[in-house]
N, C-alpha and C. Protein backbone atom coordinates (compact mmCIF):
# COMPACT_ATOMS: atom_id res chain seq x y z
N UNK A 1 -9.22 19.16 -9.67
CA UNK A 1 -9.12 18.40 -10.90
C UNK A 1 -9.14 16.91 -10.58
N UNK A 2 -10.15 16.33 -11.50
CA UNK A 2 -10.07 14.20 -11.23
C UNK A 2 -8.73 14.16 -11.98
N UNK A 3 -8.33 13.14 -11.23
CA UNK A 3 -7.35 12.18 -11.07
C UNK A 3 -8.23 10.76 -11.72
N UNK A 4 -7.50 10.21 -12.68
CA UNK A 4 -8.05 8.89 -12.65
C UNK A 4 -7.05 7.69 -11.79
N UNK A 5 -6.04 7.52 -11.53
CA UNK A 5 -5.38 6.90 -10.86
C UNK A 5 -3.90 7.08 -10.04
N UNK A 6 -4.24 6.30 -8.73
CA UNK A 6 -2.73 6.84 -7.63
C UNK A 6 -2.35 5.69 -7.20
N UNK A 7 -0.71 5.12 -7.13
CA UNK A 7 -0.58 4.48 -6.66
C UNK A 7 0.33 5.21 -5.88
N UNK A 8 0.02 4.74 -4.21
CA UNK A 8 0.63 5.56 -2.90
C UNK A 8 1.41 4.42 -1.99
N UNK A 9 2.34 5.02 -1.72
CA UNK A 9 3.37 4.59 -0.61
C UNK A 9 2.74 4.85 0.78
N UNK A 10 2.77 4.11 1.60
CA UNK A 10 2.66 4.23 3.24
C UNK A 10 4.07 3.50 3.80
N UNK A 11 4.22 4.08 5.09
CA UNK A 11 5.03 3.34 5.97
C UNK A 11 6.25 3.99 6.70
N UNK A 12 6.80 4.23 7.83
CA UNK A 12 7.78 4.67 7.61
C UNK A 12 9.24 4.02 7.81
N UNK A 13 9.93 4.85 7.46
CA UNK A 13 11.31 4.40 6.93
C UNK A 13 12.56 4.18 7.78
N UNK A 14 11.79 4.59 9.02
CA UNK A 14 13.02 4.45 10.22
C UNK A 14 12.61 3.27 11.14
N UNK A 15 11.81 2.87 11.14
CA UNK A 15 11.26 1.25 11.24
C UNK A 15 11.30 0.43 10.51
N UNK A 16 12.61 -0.06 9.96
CA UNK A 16 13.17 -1.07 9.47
C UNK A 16 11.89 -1.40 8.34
N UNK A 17 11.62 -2.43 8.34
CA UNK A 17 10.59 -3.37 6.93
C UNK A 17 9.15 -2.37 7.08
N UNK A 18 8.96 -1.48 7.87
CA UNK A 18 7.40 -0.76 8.09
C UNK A 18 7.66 0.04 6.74
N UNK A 19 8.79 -0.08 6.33
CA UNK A 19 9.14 1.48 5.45
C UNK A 19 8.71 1.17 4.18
N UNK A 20 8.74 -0.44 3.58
CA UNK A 20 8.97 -1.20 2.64
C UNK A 20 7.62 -0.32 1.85
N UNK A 21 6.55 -0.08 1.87
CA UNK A 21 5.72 0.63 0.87
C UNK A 21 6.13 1.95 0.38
N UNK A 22 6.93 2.79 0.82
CA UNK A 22 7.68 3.66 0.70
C UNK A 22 8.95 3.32 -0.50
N UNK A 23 9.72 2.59 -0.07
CA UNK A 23 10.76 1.73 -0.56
C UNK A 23 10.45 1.42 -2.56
N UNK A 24 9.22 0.36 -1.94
CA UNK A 24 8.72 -0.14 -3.15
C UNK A 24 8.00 1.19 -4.51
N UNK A 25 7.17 2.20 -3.73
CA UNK A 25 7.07 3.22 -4.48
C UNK A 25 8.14 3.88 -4.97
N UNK A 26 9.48 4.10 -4.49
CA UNK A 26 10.50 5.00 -5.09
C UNK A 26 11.05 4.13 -6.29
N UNK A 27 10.90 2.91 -5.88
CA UNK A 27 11.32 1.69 -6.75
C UNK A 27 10.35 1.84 -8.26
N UNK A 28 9.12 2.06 -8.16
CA UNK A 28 8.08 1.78 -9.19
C UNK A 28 8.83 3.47 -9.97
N UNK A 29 9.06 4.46 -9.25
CA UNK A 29 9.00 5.82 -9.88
C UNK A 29 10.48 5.44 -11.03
N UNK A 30 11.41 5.00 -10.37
CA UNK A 30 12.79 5.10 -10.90
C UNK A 30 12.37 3.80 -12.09
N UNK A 31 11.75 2.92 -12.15
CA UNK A 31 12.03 1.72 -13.10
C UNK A 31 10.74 1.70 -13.87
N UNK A 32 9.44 1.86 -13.61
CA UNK A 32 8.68 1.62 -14.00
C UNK A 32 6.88 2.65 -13.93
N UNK A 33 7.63 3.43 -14.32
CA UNK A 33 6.91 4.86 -13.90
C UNK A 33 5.86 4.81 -15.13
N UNK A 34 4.31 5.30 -14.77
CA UNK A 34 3.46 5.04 -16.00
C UNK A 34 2.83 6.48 -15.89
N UNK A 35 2.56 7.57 -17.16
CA UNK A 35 2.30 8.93 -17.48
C UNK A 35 0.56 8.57 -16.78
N UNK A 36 0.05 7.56 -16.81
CA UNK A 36 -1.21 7.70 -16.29
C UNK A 36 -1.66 7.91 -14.56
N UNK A 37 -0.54 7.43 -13.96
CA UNK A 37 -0.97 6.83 -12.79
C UNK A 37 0.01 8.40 -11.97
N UNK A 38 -0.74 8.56 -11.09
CA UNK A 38 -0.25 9.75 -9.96
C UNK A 38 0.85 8.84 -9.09
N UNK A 39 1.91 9.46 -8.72
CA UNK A 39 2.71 8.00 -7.51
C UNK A 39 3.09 9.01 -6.02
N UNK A 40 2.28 8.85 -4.93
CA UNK A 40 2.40 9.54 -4.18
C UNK A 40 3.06 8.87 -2.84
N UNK A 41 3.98 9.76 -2.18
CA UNK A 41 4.43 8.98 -0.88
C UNK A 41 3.84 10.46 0.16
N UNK A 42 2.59 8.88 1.06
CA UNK A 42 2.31 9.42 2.18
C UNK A 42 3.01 9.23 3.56
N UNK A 43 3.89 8.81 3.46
CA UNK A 43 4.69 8.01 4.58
C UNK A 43 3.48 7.44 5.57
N UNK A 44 3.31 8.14 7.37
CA UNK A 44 2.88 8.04 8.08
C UNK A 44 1.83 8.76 7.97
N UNK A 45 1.78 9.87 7.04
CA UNK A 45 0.64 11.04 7.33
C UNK A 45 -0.81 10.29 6.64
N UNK A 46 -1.70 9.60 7.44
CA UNK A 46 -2.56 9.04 6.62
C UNK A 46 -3.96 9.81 7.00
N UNK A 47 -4.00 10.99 7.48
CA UNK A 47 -5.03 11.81 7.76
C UNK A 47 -5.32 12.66 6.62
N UNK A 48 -4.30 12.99 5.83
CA UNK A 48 -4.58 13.65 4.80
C UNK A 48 -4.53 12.84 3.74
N UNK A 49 -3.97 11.75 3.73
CA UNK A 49 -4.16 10.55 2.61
C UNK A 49 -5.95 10.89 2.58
N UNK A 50 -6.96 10.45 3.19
CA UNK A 50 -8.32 10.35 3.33
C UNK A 50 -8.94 11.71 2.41
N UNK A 51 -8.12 12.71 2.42
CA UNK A 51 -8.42 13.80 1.66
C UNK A 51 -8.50 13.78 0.36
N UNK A 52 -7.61 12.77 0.22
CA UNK A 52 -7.10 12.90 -1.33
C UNK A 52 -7.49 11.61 -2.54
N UNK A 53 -7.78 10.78 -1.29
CA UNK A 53 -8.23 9.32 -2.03
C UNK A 53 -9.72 10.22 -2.82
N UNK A 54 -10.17 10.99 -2.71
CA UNK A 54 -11.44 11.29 -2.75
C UNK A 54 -11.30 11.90 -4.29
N UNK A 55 -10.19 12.36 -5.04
CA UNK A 55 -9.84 12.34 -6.04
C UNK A 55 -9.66 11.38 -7.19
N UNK A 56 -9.53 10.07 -7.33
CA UNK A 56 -8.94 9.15 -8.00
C UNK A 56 -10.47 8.37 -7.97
N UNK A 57 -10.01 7.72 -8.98
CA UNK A 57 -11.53 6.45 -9.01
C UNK A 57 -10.59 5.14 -8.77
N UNK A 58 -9.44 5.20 -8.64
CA UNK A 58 -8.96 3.75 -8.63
C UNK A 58 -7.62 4.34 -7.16
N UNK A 59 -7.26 3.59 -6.32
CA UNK A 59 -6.13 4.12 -5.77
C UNK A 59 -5.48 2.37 -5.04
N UNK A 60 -4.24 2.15 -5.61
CA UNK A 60 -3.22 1.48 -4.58
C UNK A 60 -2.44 1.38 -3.89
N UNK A 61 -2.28 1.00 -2.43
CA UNK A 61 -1.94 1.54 -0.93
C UNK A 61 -0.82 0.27 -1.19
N UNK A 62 0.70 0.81 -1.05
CA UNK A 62 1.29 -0.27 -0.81
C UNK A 62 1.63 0.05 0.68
N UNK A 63 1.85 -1.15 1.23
CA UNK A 63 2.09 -0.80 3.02
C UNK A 63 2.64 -2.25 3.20
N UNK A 64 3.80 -2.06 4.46
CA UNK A 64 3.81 -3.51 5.07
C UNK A 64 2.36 -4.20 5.49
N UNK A 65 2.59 -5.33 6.28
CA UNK A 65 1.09 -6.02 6.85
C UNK A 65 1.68 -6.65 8.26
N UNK A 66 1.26 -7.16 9.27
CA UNK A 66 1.56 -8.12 10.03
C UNK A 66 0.10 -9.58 9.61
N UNK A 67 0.47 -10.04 8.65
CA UNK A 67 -0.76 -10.87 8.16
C UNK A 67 -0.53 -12.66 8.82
N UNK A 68 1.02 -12.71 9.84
CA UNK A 68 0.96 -13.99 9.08
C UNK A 68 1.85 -14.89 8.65
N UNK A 69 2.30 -14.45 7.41
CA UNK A 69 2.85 -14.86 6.14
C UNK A 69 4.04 -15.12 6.41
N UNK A 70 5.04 -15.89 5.33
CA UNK A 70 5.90 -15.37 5.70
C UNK A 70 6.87 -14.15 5.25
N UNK A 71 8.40 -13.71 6.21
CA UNK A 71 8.21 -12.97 5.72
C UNK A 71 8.46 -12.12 4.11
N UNK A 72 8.15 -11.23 3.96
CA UNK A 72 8.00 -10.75 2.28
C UNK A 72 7.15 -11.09 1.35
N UNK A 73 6.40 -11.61 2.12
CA UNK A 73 5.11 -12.66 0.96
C UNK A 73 4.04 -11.26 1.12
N UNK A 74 3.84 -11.00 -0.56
CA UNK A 74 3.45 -9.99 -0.98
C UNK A 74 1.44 -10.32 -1.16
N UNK A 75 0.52 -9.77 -0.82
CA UNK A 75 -0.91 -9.87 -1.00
C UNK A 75 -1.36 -9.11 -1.42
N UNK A 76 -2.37 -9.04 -2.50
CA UNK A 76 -3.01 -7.76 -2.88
C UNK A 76 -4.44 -7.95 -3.22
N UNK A 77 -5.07 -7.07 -2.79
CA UNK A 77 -6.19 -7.57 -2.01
C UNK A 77 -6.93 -5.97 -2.20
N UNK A 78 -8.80 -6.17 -2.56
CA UNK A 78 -8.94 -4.92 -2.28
C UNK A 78 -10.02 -4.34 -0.82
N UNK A 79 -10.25 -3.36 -0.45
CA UNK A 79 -10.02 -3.03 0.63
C UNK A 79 -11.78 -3.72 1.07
N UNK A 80 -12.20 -4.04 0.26
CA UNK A 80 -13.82 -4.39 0.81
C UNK A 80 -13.31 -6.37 1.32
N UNK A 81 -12.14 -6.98 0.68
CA UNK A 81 -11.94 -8.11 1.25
C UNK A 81 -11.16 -7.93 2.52
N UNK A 82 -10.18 -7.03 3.17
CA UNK A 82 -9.51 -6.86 4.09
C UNK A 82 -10.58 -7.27 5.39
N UNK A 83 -9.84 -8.40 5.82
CA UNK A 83 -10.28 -8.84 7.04
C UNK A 83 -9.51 -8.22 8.28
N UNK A 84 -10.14 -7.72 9.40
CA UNK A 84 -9.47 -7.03 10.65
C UNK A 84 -10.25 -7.80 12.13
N UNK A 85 -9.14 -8.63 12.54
CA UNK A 85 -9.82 -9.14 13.94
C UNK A 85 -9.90 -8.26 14.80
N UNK A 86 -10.66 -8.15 15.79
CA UNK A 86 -10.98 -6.84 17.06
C UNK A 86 -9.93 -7.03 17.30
N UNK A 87 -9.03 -7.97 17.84
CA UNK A 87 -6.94 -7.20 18.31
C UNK A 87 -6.39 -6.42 17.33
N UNK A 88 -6.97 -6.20 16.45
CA UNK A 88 -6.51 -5.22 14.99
C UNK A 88 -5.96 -3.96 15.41
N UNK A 89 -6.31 -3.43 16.89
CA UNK A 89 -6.61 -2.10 17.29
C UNK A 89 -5.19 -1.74 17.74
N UNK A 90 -3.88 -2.76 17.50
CA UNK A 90 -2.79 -2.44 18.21
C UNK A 90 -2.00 -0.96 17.67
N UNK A 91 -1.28 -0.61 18.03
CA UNK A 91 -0.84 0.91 18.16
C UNK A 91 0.18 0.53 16.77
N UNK A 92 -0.01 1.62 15.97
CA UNK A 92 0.58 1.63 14.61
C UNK A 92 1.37 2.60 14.35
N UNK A 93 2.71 1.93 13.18
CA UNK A 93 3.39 3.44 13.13
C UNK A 93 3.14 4.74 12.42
N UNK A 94 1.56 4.42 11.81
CA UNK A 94 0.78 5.38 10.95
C UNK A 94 0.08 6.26 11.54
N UNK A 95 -0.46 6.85 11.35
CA UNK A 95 -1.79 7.90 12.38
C UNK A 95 -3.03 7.08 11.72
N UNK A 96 -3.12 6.42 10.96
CA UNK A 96 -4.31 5.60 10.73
C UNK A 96 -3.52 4.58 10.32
N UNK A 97 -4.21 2.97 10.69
CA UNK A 97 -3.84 1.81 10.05
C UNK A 97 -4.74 1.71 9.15
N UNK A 98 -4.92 0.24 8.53
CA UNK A 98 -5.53 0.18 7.12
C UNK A 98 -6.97 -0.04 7.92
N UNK A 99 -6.80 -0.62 8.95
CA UNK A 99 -8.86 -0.79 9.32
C UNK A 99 -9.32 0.51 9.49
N UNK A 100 -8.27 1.36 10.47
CA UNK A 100 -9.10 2.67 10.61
C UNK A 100 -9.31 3.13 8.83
N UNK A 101 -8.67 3.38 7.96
CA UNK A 101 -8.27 3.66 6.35
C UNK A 101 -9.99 3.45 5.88
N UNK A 102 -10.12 1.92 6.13
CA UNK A 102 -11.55 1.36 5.74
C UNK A 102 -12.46 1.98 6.03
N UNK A 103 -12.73 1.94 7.52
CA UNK A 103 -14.30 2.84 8.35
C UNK A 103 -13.80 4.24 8.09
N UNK A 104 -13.37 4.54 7.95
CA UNK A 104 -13.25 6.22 7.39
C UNK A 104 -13.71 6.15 5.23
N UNK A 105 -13.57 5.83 4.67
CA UNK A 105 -13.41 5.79 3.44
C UNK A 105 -14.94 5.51 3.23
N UNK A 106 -15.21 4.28 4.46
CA UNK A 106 -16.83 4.04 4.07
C UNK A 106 -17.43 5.09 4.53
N UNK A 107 -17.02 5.55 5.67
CA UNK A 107 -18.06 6.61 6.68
C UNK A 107 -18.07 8.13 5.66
N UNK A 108 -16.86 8.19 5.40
CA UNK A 108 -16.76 9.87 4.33
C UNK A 108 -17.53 9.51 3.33
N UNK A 109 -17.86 8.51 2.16
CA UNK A 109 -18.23 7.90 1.18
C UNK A 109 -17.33 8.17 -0.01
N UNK A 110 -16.48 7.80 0.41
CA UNK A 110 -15.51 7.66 -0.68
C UNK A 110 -15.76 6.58 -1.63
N UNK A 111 -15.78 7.11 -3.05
CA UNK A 111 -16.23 5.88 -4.18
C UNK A 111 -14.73 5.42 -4.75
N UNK A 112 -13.75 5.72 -4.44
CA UNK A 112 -12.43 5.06 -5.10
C UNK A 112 -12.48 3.28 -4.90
N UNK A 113 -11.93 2.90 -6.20
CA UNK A 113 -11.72 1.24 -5.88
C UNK A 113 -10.37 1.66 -4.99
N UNK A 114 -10.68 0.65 -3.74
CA UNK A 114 -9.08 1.24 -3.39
C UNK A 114 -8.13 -0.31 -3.03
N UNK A 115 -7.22 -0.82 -3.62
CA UNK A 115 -6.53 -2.24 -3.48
C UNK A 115 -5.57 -1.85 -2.59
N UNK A 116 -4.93 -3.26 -1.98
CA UNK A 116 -3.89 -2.99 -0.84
C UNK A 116 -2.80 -3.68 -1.43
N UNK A 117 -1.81 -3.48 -0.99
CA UNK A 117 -0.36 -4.07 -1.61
C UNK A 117 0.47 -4.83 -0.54
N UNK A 118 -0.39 -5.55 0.52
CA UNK A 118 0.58 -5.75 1.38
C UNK A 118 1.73 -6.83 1.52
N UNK A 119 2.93 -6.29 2.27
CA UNK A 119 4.06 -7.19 2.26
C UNK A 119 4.01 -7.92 3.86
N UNK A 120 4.16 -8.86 4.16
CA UNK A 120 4.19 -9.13 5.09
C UNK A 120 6.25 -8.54 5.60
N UNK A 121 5.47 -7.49 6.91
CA UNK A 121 6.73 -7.66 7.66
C UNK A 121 7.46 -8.56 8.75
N UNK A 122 8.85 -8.77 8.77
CA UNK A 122 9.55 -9.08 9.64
C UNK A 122 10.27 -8.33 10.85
N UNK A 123 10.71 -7.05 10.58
CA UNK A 123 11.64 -6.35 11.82
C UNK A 123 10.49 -5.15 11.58
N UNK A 124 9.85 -4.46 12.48
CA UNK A 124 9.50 -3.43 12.52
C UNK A 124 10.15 -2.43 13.42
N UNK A 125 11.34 -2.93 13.85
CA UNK A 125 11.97 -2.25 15.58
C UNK A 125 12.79 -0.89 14.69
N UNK A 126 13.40 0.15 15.86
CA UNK A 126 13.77 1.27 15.12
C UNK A 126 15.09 0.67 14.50
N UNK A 127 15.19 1.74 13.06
CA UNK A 127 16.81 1.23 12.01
C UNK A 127 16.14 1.60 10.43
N UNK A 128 17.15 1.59 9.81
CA UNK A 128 16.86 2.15 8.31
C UNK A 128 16.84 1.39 7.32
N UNK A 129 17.25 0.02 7.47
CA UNK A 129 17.43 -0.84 6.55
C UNK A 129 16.49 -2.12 6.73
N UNK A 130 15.93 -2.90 5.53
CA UNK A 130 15.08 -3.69 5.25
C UNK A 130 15.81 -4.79 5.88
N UNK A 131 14.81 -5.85 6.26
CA UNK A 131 15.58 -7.30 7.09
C UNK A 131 15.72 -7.88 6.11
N UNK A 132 16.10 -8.93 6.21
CA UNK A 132 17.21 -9.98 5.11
C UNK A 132 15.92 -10.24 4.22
N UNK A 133 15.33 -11.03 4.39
CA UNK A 133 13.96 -11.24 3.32
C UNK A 133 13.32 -10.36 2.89
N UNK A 134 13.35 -9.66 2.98
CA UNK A 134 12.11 -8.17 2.38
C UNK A 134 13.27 -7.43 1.41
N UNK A 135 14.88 -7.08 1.73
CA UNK A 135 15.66 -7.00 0.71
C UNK A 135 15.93 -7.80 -0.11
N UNK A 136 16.15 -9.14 0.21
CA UNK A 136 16.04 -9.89 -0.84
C UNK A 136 14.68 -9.89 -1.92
N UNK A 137 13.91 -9.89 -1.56
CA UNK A 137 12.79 -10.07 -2.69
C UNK A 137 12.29 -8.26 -3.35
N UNK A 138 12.93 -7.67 -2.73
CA UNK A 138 12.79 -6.35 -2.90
C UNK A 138 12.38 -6.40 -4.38
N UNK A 139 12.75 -6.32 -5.53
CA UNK A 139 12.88 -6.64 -6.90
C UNK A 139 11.76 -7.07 -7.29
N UNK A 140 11.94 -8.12 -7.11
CA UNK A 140 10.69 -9.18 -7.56
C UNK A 140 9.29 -8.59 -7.10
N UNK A 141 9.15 -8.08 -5.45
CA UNK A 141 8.25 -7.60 -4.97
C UNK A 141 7.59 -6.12 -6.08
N UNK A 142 8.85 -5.78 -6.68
CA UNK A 142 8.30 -4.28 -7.18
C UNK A 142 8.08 -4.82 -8.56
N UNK A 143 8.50 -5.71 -9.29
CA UNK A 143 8.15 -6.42 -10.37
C UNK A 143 6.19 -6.85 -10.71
N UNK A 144 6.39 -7.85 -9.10
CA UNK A 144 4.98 -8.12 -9.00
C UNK A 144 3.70 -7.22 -8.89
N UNK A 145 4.02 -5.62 -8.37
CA UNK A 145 3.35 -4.73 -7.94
C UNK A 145 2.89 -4.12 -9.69
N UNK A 146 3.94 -3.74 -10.20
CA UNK A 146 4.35 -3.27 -11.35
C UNK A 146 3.23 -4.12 -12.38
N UNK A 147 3.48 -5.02 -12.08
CA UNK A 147 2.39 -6.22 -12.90
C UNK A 147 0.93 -6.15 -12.49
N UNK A 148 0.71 -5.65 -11.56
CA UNK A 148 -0.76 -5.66 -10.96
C UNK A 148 -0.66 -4.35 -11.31
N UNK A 149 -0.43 -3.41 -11.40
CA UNK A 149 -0.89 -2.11 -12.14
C UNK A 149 -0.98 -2.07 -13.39
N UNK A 150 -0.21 -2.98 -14.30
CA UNK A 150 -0.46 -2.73 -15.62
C UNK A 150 -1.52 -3.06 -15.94
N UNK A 151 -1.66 -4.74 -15.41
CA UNK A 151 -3.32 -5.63 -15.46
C UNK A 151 -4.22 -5.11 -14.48
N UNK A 152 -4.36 -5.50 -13.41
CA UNK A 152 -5.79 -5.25 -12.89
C UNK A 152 -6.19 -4.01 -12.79
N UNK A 153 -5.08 -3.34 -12.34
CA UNK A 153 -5.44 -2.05 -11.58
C UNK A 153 -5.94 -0.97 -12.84
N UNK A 154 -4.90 -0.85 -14.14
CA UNK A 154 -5.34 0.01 -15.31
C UNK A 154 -5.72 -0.68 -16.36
N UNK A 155 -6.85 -1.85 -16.23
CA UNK A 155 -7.51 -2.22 -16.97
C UNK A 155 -8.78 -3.19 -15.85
N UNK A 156 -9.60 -2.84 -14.73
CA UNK A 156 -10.01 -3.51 -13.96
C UNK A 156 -11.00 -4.16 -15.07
N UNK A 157 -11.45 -4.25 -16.23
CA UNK A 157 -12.15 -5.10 -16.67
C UNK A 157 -11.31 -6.65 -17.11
N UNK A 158 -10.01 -6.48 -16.95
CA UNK A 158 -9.43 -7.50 -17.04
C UNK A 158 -9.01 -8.29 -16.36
N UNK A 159 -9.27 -7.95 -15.28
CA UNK A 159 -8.48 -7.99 -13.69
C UNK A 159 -9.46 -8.85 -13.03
N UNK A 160 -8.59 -9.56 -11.59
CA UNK A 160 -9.58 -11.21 -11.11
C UNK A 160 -10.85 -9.92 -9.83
N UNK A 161 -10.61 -8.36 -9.92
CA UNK A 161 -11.67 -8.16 -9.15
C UNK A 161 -12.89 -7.03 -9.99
């Protein structure tokens, strides 16, 4: 059966701020849950994520990032702008990162719009709890997400992509 839209959690949760897309999805289900949109948590398993994107015409990946930024500064971005330098290749706590995510999605031919949600992390080391900035904006972060699904994502004719 089509799916018209998923917004999915990545990350996991015993690596401190890696978990935060996880986090932020349980956050969207409990406060701001929409009858249209599927809300799925893939944690780490992103091999079968690739299975399923193939369902949806629209799908949003929230995930930490190492972009940069500072930290908790939220980007959303869709996956044909995602820039990946060749050091991109470092060892992830996913079974796919978001570049591998990309060359697989193009190579299968997956037609989903697919946007990224990323937060820039701070602590990725092992522990269960978010570092001081990424809890602090926790809120706001799921506010802002919340807002890009109402506008761009379930109305992309209104939306800046």
């Amino acid at each position: 059966m089509f799916k018209k839209t998923a917004v999915i959690g990545l990350g996991n949760t015993l690596r401190r701020d890696d978990g935060i897309g996880i986090i932020i999805l349980e956050s969207l289900l409990n406060n701001y849950q929409r009858k249209q949109v599927d809300y799925l948590n893939f944690g780490i398993a992103s091999f079968d994520l690739m299975h399923r994107l193939q369902d949806y015409e629209a799908v949003l990946l929230i995930d930490g990032i190492s972009a940069g930024l500072p930290a908790g500064e939220l980007k959303i971005f869709n996956l044909e702008q995602a820039v990946f330098p060749e050091e991109a290749n470092a060892v992830s706590s996913h079974e796919l990162n978001l570049k591998d995510i990309f060359k697989l999605t193009r190579n299968l031919g997956i037609k989903a719009r697919i946007y990224i949600a990323g937060i820039q992390v701070q602590d990725t080391g092992f522990g269960e709890s978010l570092s001081s900035p990424l809890k602090e904006k926790l809120e706001a972060l799921t506010e802002q997400i919340d807002s890009f699904i109402t506008g761009t994502f379930l109305n992309p004719k209104q939306g800046r992509f």
